[in-house]
C-alpha atoms as a PDB file:
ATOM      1  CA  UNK A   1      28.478  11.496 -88.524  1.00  0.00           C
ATOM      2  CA  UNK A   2      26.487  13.032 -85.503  1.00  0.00           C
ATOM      3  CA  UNK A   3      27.503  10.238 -83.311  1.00  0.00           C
ATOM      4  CA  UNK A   4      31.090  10.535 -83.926  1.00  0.00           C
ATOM      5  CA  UNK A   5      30.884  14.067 -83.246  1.00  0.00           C
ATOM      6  CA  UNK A   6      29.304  13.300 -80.415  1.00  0.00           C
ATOM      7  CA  UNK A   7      31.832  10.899 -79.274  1.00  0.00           C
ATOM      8  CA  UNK A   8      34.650  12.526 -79.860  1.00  0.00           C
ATOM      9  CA  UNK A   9      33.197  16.033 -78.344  1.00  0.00           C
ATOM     10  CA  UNK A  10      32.252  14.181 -75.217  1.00  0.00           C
ATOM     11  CA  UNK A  11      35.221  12.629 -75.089  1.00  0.00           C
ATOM     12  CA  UNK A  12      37.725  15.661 -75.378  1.00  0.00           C
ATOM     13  CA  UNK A  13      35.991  17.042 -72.379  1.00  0.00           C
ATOM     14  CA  UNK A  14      35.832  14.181 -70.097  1.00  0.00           C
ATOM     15  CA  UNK A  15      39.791  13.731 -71.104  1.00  0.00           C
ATOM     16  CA  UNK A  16      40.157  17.073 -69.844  1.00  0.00           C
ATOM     17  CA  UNK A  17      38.471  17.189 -66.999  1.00  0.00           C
ATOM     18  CA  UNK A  18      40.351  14.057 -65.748  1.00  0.00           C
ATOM     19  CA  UNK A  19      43.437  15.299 -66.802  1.00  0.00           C
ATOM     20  CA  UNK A  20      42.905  18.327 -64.567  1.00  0.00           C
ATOM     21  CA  UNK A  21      41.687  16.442 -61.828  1.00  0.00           C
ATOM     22  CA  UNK A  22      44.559  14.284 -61.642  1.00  0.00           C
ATOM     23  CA  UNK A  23      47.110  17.597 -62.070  1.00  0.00           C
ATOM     24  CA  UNK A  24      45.198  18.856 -59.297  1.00  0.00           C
ATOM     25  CA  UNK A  25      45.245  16.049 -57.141  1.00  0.00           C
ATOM     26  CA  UNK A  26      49.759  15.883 -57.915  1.00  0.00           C
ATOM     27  CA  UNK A  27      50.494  19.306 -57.106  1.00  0.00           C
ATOM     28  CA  UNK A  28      48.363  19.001 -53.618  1.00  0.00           C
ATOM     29  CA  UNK A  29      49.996  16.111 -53.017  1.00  0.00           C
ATOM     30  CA  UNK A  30      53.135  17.663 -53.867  1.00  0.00           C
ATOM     31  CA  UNK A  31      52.698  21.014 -51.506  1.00  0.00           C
ATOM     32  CA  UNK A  32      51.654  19.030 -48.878  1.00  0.00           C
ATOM     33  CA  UNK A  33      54.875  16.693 -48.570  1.00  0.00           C
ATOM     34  CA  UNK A  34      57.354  17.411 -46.210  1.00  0.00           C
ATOM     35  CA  UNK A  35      60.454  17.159 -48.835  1.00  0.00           C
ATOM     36  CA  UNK A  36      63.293  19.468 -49.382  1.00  0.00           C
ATOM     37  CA  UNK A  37      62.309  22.510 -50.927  1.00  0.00           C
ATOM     38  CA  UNK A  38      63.793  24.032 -54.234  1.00  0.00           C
ATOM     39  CA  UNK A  39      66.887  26.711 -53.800  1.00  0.00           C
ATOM     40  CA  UNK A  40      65.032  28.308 -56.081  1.00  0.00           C
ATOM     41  CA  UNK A  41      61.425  28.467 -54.189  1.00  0.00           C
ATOM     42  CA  UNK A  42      61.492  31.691 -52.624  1.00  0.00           C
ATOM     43  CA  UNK A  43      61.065  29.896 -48.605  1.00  0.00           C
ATOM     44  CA  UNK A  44      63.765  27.295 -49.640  1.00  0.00           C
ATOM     45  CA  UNK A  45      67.078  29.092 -49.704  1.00  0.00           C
ATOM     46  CA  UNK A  46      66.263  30.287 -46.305  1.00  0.00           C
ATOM     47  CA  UNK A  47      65.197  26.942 -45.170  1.00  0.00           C
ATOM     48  CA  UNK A  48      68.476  25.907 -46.566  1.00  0.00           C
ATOM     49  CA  UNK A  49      70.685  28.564 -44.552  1.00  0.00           C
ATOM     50  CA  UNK A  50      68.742  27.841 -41.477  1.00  0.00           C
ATOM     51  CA  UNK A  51      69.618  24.018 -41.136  1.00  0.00           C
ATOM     52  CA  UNK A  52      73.130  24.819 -42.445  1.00  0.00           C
ATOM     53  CA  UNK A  53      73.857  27.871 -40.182  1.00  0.00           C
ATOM     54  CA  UNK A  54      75.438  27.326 -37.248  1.00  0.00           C
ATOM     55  CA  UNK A  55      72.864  27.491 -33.913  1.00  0.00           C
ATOM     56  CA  UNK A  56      73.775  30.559 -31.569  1.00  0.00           C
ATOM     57  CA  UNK A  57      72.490  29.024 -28.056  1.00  0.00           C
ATOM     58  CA  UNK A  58      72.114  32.129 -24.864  1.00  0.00           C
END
């Protein structure tokens, strides 16, 4: 019964701490790629206006 206990506690927290290595690992990945931002992101609408705006040359 120990063993199993011991098993399945060990196991729990190496599932974990893979799981939030691999979530960690995403999300970098995902703020580091040069893709389209969300309308919703607060940087992104203006990113949006700025490439649809018209550019005022002097």
């Amino acid at each position: 019964m120990e063993l199993a206990l011991g098993f399945l506690t060990f196991g729990t927290l190496g599932f974990v701490a893979v799981f939030g290595y691999l979530s960690t690992r995403a999300m970098e990945e995902m703020r580091n790629n040069p893709t389209e931002k969300s309308a919703l992101s607060r940087d992104g609408i203006a990113e949006r206006r700025a490439r649809t705006s018209p550019q005022v040359s002097n």
